[in-house]
Structures are given as C-alpha cells and as structure tokens.
Protein backbone atom coordinates (compact mmCIF):
# COMPACT_ATOMS: atom_id res chain seq x y z
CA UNK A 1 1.91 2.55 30.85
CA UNK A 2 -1.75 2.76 31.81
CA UNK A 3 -3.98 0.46 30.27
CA UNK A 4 -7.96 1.20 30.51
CA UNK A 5 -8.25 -1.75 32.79
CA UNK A 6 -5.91 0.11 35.56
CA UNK A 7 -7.89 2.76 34.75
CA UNK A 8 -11.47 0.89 35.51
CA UNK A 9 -9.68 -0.59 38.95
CA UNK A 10 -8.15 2.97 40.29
CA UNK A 11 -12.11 4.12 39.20
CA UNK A 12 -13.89 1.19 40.89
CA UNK A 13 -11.66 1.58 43.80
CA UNK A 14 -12.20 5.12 44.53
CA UNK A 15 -16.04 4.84 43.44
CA UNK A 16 -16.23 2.36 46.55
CA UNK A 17 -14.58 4.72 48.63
CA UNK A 18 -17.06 7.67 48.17
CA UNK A 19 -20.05 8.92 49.99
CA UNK A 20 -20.86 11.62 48.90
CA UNK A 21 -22.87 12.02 45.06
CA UNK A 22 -20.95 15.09 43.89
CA UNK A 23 -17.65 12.98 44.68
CA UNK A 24 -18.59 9.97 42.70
CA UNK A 25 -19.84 12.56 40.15
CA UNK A 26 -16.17 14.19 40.08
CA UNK A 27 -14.60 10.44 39.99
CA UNK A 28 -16.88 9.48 37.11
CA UNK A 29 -15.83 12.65 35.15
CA UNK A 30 -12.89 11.90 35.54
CA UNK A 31 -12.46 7.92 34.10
CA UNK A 32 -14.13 9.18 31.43
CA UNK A 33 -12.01 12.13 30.74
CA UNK A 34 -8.59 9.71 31.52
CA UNK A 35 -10.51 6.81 29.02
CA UNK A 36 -10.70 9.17 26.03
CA UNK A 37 -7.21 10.17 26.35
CA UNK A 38 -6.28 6.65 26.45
CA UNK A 39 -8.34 5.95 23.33
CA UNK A 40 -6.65 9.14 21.69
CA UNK A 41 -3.23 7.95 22.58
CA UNK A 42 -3.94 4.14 21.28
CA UNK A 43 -5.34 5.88 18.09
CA UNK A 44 -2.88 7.92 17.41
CA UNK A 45 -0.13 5.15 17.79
CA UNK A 46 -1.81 2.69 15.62
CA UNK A 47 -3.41 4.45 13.08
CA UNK A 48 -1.67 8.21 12.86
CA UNK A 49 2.20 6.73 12.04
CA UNK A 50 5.05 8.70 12.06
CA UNK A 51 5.64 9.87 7.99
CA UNK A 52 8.97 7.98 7.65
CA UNK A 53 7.37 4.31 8.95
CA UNK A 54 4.68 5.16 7.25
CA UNK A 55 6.75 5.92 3.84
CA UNK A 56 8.86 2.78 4.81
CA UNK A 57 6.03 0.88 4.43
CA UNK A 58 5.28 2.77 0.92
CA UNK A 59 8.13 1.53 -0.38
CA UNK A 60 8.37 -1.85 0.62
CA UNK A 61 4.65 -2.17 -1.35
CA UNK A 62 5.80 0.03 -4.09
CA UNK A 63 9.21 -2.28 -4.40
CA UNK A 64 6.75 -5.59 -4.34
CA UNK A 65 4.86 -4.08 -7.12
CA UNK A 66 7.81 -3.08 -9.22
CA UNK A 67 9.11 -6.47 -8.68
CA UNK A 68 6.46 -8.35 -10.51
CA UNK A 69 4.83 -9.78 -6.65
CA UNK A 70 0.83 -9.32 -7.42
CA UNK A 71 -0.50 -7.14 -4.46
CA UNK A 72 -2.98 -8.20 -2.93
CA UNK A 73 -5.42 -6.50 -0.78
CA UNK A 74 -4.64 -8.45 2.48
CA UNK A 75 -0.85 -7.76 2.19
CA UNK A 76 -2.00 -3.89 2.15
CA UNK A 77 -4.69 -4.28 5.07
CA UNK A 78 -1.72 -6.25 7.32
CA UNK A 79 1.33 -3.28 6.06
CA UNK A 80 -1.27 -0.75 7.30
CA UNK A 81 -0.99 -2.01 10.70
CA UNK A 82 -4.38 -1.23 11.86
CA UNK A 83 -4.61 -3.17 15.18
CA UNK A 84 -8.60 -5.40 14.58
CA UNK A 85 -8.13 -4.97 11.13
CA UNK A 86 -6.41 -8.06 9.67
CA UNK A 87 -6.34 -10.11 5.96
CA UNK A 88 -8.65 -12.53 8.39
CA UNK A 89 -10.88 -9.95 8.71
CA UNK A 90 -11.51 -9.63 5.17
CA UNK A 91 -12.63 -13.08 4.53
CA UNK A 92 -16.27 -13.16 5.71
CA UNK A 93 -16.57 -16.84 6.19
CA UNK A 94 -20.33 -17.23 4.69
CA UNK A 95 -21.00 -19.50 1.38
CA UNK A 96 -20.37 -17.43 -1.70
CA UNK A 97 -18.66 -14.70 -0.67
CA UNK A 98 -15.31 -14.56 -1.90
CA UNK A 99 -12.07 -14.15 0.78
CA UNK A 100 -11.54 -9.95 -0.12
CA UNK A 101 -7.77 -10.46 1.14
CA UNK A 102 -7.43 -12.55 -1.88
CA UNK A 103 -8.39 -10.08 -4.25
CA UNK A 104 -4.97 -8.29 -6.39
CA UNK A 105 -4.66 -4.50 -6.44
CA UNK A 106 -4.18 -2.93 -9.62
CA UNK A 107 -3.44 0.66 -10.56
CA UNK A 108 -2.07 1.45 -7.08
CA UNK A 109 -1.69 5.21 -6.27
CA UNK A 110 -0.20 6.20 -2.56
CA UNK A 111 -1.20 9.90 -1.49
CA UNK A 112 -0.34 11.43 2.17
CA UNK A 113 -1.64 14.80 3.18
CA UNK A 114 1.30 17.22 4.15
CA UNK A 115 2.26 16.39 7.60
C-alpha cells in the first residue's frame, strides 16, 4: 500500500520538478488531499473495527469477567487495539501517580451504536 512517506517522496519529487507557482500549488493540493485520505483509511482500520472483531473482542472480556479474572483497565486499553494507545501509556512514570493500567474495572457495561 501507500504509506505517507511514499506519499511525501512522489510530493517532494514532483515539487522539484515544477516551475511554475500554480503547478506546485496543484501538487501541494494534492499531498494534502492524498494525506487525509491516508489518515482516514489508517483511522478507520484501527479504530472503526468491523462489528464481529469488535464483538469478538466483547466476549473474550465479558468471558474473563465471568470467569472470576479481575479486569483491569490496561487489558481493556490493549483489547481495544488503538495503535499509540497502550497499558504503557497509562502509567505516567512521575512520583505519586499511580500506574492507571493497574487499576480493576468494575460494573462493566459494553454498548455499540447500530452499525
């Protein structure tokens, strides 16, 4: 697939090429244009799951809970699969602040809007 970087090289490349302002103006327009539907497409494939991994993933947690395992809230950060967003990520590192990945979930409730 594309990757932004290819898309910063083809840009450069042609960028270089140009003379004229209303042709780099046209080039620009265009990386940007071909950089948001890059970000769209990583988006959407990180964060906007398909319903049936996405209800896989509901009942793993769900069958955890129901088998006694304590949830805590880094196990739900890393099921979510948010790429950046990581159990790590949740411990801040600085002197008394607790590690949030640490903390248990109680009272857990899963909702999805209608697909």
């Amino acid at each position: 697939g594309v990757t932004p970087a290819d898309v910063l090289e083809l840009s450069s490349k042609t960028i270089l090429g140009l003379t004229e302002q209303s042709g780099i103006n046209t080039v620009v327009d265009q990386a940007v244009t071909t950089g948001k539907d890059l970000a769209k497409a990583e988006f959407r494939k990180h964060v906007l799951a398909p319903l049936d991994e996405l209800l896989a993933r509901t009942r793993d947690i769900a069958s955890q809970a129901a088998g006694g395992k304590v949830l805590l809230l880094g196990d739900m950060v890393a099921a979510m699969g948010i790429p950046g967003l990581t159990a790590a990520s949740l411990d801040p590192g600085v002197a008394g602040l607790p590690n949030f990945a640490a903390f248990g979930l109680t009272n857990l409730k899963f909702a999805f809007a209608p697909p």
